[in-house]
N, C-alpha and C. Protein backbone atom coordinates (compact mmCIF):
# COMPACT_ATOMS: atom_id res chain seq x y z
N UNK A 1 41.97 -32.34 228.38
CA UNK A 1 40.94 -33.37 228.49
C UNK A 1 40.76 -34.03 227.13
N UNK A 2 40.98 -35.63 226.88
CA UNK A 2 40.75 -36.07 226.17
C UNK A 2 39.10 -36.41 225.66
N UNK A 3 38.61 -35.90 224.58
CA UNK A 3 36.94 -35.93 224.34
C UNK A 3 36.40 -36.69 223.55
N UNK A 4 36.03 -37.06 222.86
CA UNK A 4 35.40 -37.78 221.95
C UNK A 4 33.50 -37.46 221.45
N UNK A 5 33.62 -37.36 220.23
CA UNK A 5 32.48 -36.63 219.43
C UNK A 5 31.84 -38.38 219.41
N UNK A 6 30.20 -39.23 219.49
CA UNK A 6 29.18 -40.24 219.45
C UNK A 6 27.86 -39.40 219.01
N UNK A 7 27.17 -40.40 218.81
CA UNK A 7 25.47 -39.80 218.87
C UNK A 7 24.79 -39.66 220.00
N UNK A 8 24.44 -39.00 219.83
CA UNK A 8 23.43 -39.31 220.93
C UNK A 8 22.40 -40.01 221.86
N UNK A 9 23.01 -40.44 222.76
CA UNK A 9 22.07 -41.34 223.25
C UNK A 9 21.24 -40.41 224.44
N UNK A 10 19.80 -41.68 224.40
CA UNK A 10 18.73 -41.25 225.71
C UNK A 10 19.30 -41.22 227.07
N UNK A 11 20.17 -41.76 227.33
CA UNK A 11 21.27 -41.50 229.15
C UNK A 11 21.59 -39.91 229.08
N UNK A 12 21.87 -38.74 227.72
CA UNK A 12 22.31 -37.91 227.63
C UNK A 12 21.30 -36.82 228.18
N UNK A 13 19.73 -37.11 227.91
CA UNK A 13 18.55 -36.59 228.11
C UNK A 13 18.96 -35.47 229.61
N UNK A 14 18.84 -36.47 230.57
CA UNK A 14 19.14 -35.48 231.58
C UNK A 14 20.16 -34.06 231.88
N UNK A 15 21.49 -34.77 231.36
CA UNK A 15 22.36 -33.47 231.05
C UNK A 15 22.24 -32.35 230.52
N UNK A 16 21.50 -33.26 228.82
CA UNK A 16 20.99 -31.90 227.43
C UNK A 16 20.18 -31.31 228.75
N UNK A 17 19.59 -31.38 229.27
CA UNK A 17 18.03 -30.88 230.24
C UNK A 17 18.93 -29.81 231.61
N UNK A 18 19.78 -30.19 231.58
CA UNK A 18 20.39 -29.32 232.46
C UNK A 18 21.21 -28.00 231.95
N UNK A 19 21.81 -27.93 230.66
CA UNK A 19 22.41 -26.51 230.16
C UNK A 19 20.90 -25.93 229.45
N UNK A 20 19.67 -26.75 229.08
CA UNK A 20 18.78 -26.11 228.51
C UNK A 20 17.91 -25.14 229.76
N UNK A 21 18.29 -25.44 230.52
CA UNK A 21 17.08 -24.93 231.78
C UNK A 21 18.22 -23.55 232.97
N UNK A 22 19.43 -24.14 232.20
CA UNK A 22 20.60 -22.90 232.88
C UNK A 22 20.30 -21.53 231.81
N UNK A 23 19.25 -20.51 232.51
CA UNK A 23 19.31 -18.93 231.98
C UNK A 23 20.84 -18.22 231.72
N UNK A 24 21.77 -18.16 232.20
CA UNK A 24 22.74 -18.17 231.66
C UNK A 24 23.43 -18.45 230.42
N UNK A 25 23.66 -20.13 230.32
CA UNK A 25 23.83 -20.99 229.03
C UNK A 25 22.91 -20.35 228.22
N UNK A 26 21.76 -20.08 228.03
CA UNK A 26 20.60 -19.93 227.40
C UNK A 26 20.49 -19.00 226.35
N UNK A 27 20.86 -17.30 227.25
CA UNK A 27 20.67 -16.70 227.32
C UNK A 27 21.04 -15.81 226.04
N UNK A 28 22.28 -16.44 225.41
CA UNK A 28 22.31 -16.13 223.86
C UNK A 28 21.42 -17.18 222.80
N UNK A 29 20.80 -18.04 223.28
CA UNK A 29 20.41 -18.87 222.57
C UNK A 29 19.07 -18.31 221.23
N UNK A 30 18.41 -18.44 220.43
CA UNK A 30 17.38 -18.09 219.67
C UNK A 30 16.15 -19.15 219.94
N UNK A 31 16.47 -20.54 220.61
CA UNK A 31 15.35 -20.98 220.79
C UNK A 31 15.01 -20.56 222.18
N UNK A 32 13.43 -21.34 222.59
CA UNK A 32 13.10 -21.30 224.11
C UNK A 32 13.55 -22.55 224.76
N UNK A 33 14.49 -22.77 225.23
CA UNK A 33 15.46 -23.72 225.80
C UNK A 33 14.36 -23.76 226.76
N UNK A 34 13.87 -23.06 227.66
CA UNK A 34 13.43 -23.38 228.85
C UNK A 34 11.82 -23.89 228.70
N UNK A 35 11.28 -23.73 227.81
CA UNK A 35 9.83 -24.54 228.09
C UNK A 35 10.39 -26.29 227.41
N UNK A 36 11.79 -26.48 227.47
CA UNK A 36 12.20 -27.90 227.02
C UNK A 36 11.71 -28.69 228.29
N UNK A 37 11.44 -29.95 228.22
CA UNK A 37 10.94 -31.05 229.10
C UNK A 37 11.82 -32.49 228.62
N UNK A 38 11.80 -32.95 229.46
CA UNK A 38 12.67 -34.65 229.16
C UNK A 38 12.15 -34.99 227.79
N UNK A 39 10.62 -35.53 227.89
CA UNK A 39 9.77 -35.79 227.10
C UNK A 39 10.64 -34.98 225.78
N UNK A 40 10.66 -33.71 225.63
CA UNK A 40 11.09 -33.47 224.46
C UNK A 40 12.64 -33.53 223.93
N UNK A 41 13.28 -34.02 225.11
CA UNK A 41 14.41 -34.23 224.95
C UNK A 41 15.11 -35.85 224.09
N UNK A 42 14.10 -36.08 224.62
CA UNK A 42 14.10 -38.00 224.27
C UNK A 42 13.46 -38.07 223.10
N UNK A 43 13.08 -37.03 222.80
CA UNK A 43 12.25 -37.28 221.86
C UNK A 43 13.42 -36.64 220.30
N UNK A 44 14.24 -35.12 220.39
CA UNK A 44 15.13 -34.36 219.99
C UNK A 44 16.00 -35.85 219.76
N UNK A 45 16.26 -36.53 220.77
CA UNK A 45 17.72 -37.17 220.94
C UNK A 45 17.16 -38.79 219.91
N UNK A 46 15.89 -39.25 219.72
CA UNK A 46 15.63 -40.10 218.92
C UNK A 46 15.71 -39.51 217.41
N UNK A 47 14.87 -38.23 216.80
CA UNK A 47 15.13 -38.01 215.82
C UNK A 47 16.63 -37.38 215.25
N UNK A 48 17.68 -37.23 215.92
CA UNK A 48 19.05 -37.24 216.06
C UNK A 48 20.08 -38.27 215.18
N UNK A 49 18.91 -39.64 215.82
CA UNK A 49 19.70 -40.89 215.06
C UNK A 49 19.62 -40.51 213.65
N UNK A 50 19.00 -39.92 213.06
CA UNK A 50 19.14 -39.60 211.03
C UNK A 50 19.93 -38.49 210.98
N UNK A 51 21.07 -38.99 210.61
CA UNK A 51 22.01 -37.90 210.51
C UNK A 51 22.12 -37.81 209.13
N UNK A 52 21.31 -37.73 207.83
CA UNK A 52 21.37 -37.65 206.78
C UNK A 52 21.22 -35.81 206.20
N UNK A 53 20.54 -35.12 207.35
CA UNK A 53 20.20 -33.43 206.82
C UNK A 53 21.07 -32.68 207.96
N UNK A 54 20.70 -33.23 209.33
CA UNK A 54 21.33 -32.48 210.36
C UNK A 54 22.48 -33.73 211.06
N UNK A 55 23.44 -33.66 211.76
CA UNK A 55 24.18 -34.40 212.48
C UNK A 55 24.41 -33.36 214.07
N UNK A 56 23.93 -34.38 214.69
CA UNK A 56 23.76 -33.39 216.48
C UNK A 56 24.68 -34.67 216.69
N UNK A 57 25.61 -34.43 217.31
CA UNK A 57 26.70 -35.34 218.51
C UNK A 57 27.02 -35.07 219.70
N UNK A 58 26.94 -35.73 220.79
CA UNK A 58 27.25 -35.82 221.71
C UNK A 58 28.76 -35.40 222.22
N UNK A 59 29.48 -34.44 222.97
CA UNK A 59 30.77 -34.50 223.37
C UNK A 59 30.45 -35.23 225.02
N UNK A 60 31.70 -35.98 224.69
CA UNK A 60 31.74 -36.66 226.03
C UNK A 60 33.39 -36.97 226.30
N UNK A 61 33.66 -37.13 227.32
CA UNK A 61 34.67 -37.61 228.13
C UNK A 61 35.27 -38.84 227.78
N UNK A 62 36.24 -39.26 228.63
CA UNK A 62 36.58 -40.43 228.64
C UNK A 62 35.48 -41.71 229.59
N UNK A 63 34.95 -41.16 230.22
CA UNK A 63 33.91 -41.83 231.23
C UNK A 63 32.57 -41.90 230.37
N UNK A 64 32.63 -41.21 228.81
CA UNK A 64 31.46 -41.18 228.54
C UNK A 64 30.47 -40.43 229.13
N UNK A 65 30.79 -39.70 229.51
CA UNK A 65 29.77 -38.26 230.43
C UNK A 65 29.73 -37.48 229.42
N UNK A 66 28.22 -37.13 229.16
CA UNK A 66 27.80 -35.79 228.35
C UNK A 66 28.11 -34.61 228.55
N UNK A 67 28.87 -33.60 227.64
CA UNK A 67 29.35 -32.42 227.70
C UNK A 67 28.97 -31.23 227.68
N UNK A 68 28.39 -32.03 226.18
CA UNK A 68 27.70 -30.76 225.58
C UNK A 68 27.00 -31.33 224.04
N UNK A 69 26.63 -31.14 223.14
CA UNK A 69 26.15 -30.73 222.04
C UNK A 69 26.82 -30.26 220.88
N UNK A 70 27.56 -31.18 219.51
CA UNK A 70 27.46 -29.93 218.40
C UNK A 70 27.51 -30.71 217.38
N UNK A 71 26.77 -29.62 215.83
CA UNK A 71 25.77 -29.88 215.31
C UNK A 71 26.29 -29.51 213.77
N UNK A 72 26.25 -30.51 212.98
CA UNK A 72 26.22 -29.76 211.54
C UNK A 72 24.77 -30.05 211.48
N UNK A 73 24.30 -28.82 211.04
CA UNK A 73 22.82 -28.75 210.58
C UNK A 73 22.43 -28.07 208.90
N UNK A 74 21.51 -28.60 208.30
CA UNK A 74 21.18 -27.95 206.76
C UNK A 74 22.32 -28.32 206.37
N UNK A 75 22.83 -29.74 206.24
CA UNK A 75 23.79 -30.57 205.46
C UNK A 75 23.16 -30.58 203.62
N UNK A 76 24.14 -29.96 203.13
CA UNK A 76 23.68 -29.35 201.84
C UNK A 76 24.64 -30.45 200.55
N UNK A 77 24.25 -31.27 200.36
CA UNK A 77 25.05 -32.35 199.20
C UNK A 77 25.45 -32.02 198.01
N UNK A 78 24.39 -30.70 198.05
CA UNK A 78 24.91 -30.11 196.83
C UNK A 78 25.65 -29.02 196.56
N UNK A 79 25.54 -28.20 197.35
CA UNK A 79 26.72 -27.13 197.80
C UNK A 79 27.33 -27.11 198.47
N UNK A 80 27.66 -28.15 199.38
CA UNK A 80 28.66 -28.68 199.59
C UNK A 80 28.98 -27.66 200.86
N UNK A 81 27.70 -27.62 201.94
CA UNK A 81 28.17 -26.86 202.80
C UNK A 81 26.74 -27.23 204.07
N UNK A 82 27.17 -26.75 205.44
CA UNK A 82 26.63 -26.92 206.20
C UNK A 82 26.59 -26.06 207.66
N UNK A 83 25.68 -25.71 208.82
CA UNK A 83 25.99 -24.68 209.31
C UNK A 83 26.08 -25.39 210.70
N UNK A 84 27.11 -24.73 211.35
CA UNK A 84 27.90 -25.45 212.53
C UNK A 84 26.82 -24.71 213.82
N UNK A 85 26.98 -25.30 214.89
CA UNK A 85 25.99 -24.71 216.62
C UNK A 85 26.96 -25.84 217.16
N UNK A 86 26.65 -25.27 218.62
CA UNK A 86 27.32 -25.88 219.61
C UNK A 86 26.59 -25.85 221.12
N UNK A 87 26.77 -26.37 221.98
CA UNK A 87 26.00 -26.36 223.34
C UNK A 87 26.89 -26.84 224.41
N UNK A 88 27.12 -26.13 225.35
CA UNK A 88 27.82 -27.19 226.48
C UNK A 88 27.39 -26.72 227.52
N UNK A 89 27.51 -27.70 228.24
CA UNK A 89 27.48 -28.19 230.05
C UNK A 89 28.18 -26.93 230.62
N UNK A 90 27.64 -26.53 231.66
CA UNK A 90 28.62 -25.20 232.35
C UNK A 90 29.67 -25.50 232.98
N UNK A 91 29.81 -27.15 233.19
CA UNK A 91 31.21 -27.39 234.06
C UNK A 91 32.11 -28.10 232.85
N UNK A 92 31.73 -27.43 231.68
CA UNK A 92 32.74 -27.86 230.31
C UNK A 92 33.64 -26.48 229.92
N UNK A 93 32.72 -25.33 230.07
CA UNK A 93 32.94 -24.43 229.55
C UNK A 93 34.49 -23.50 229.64
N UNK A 94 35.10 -23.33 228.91
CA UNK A 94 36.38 -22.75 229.50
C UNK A 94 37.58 -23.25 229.55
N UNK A 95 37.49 -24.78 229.12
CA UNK A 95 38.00 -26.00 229.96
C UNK A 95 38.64 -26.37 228.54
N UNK A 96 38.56 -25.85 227.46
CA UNK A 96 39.27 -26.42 225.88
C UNK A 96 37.74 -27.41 225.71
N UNK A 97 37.29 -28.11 226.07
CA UNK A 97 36.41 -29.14 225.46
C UNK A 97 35.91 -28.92 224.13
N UNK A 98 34.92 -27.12 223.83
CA UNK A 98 34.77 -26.69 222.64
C UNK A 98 35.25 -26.75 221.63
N UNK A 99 36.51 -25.87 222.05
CA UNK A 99 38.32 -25.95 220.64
C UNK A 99 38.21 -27.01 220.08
N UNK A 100 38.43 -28.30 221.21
CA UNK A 100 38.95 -29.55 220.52
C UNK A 100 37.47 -30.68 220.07
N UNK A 101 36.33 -29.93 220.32
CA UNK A 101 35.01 -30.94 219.74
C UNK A 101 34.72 -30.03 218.26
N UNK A 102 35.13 -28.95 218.42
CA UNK A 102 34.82 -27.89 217.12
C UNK A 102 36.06 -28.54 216.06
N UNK A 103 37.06 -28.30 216.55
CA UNK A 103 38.39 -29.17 215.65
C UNK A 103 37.98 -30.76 214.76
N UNK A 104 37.28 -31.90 215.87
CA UNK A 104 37.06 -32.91 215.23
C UNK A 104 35.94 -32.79 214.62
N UNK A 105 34.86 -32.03 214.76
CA UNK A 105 33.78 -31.52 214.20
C UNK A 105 34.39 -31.54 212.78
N UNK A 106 34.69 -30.29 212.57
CA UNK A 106 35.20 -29.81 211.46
C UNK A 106 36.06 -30.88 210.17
N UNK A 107 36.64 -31.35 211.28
CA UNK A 107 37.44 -32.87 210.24
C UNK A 107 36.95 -33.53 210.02
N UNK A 108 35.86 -34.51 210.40
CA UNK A 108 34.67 -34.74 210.04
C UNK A 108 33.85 -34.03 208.87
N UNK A 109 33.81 -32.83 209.16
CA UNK A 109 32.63 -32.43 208.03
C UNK A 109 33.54 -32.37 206.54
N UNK A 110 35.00 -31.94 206.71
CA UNK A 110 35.44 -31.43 205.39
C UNK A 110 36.20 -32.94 205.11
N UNK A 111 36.84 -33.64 205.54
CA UNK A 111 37.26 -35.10 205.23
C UNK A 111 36.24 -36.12 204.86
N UNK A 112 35.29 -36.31 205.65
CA UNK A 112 34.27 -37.68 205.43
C UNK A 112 32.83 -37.13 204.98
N UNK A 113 32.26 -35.80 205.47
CA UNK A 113 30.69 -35.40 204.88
C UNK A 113 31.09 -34.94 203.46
N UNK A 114 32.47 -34.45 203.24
CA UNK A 114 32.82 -33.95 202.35
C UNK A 114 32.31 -32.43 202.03
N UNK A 115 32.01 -31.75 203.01
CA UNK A 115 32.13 -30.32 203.09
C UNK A 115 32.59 -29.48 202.31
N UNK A 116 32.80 -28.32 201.75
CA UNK A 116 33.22 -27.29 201.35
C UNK A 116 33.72 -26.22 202.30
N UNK A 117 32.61 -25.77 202.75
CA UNK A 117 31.80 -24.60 203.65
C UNK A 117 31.29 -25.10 204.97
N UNK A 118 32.08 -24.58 205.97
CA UNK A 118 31.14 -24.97 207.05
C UNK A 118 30.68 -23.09 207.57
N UNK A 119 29.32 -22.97 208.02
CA UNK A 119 29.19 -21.35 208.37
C UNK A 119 28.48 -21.59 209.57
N UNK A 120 28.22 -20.78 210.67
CA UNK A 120 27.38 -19.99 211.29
C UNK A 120 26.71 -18.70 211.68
N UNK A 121 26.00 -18.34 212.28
CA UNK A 121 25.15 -16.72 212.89
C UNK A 121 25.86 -17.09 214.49
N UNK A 122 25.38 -15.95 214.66
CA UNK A 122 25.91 -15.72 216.31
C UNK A 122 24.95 -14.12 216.61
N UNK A 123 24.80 -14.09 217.85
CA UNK A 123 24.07 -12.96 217.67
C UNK A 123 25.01 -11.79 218.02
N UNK A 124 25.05 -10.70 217.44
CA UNK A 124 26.36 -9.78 217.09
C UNK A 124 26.72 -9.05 218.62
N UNK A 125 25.64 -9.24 219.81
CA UNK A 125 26.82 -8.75 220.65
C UNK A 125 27.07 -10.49 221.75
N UNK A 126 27.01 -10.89 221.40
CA UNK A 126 27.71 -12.54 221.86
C UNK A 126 29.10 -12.60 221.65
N UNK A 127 30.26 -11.49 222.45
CA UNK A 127 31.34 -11.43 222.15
C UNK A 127 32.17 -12.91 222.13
N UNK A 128 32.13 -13.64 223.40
CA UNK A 128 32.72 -14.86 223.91
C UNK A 128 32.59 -15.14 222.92
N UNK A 129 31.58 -15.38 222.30
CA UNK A 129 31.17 -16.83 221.39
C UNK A 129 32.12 -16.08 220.05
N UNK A 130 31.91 -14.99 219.76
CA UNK A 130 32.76 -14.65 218.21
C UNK A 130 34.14 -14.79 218.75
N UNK A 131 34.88 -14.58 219.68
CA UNK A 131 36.09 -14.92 220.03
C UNK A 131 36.33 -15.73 219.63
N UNK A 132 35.92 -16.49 220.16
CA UNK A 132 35.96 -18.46 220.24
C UNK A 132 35.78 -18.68 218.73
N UNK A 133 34.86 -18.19 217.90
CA UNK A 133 34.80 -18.66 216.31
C UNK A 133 36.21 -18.29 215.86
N UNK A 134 36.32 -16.82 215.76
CA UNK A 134 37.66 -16.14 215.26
C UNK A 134 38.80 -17.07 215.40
N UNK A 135 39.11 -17.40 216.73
CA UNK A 135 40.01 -18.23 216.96
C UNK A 135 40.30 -19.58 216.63
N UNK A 136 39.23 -20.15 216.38
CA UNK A 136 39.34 -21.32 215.30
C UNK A 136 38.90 -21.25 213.95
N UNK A 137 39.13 -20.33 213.37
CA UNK A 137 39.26 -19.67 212.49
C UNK A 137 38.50 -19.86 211.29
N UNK A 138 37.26 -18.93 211.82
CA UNK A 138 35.88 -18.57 211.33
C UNK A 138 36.42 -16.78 210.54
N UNK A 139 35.60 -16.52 209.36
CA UNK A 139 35.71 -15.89 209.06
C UNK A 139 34.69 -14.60 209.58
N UNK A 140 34.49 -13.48 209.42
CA UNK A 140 33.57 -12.76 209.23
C UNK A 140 32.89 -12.58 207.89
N UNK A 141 31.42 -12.62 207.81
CA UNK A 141 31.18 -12.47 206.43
C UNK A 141 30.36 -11.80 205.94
N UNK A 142 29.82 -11.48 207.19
CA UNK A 142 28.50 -9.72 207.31
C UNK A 142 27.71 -10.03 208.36
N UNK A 143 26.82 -9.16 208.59
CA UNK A 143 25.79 -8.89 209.34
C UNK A 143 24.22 -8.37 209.11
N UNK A 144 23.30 -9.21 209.63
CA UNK A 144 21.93 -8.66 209.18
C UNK A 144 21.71 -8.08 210.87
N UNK A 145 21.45 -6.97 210.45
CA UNK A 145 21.29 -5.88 211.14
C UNK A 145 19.00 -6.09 211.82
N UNK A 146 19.74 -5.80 213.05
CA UNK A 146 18.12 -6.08 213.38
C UNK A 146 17.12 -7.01 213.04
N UNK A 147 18.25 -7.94 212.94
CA UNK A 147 17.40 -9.50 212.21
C UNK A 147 16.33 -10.43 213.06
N UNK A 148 16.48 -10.17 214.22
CA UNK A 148 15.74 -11.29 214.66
C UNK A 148 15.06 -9.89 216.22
N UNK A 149 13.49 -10.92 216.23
CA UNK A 149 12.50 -10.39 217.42
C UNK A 149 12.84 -10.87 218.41
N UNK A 150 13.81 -10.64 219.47
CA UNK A 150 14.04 -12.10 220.67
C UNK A 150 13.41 -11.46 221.90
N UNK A 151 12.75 -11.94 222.85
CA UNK A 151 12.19 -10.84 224.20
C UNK A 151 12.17 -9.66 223.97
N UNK A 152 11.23 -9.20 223.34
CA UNK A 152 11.34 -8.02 222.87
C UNK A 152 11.76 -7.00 222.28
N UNK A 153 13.12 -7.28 221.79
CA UNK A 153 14.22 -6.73 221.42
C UNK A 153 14.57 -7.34 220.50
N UNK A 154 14.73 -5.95 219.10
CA UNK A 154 15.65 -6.45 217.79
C UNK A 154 16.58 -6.75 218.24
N UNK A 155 17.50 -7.71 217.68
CA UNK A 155 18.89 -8.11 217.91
C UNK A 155 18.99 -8.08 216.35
N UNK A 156 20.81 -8.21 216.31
CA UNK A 156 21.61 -8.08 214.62
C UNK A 156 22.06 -9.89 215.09
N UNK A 157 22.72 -10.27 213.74
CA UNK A 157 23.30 -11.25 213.71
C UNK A 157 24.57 -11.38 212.91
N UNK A 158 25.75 -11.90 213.26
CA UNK A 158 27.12 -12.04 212.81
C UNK A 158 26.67 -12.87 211.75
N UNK A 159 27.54 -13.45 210.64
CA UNK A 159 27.90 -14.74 210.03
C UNK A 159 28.90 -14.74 209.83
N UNK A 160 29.66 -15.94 209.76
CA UNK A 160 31.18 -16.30 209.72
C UNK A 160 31.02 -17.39 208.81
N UNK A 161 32.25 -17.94 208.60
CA UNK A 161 32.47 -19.17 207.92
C UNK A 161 33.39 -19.38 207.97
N UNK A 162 34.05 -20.95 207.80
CA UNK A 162 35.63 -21.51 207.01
C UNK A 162 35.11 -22.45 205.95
N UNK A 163 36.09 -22.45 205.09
CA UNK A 163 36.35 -23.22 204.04
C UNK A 163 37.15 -24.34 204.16
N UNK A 164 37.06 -25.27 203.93
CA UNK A 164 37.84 -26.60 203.71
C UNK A 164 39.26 -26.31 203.89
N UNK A 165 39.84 -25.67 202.46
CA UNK A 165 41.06 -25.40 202.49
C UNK A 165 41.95 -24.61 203.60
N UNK A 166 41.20 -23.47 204.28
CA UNK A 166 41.89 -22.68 205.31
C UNK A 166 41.98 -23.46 206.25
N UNK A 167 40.91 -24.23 206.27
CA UNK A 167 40.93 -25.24 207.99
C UNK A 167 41.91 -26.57 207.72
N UNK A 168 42.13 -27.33 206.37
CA UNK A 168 43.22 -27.85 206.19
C UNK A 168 45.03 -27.36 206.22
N UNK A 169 44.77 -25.78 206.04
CA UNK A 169 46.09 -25.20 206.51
C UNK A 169 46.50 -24.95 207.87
N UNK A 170 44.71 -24.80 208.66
CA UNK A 170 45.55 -24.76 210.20
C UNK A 170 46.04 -25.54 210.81
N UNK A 171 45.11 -26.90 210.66
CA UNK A 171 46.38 -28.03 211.07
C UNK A 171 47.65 -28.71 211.22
């Protein structure tokens, strides 16, 4: 599937509103996806347009159909680094869309934001999702152990990262 990374537009509202309200999709998530409302969606997807600290983009299709979500966020100018998230549609999932929105993601951040460092957390038993990092080749870089309160339950958290240079060799 050919994809293409845009901003976000308000037509997207409904979609974002549909993987936020899927318990599933969710279900590794750290925010409360589900008390989300349009209203706050339209609202997420206007302050979006300043992509000067965070950059949220839209994956979409060739039809322009919303995918999914992904995000350099805490865009750092001076260290030259920033921390990657992602979101998709459940009828994206599985399908390569990720691989290849994480790929132009990435070329983007280390070619034109001028990146160093791109990193993320994951929560440490979110196997899929560390697969999927590993494989586009995220590093491991420790773990805070019992880091976060989520439904009741300590959870640990992964961190990974790539560097400019390794992700210019995988290409």
């Amino acid at each position: 599937m050919n994809i293409k990374l845009r901003k976000l537009k308000q037509k997207d509202a409904p979609l974002m509103l549909e993987w936020m309200q899927d318990k599933e999709i969710t279900s590794c998530f750290r925010f409360d996806a589900q008390s989300m409302t349009i209203e706050k969606v339209y609202s997420f997807i206007e302050k979006a347009q300043d992509i000067s600290t965070d950059m949220h983009l839209a994956i979409i299709n060739e039809e322009d159909e919303y995918l999914g979500t992904i995000s350099l966020k805490e865009i750092d100018s001076i260290n030259h680094t920033a921390e990657y998230a992602i979101s998709m549609r459940k009828c994206a999932i599985g399908s390569g869309v990720a691989r290849s929105a994480t790929e132009k993601l990435l070329d983007k951040a280390f070619n034109e934001v001028k990146i160093n460092k791109v990193y993320l957390n994951v929560l440490s038993d979110n196997i899929r999702a560390i697969k999927f990092y590993e494989k586009l080749g995220f590093s491991f870089e420790g773990e805070f152990k019992d880091h976060l309160f989520i439904n009741g339950k300590y959870k640990s958290i992964k961190w990974y990262g790539i560097f400019k240079v390794d992700f210019m060799k995988s290409i």
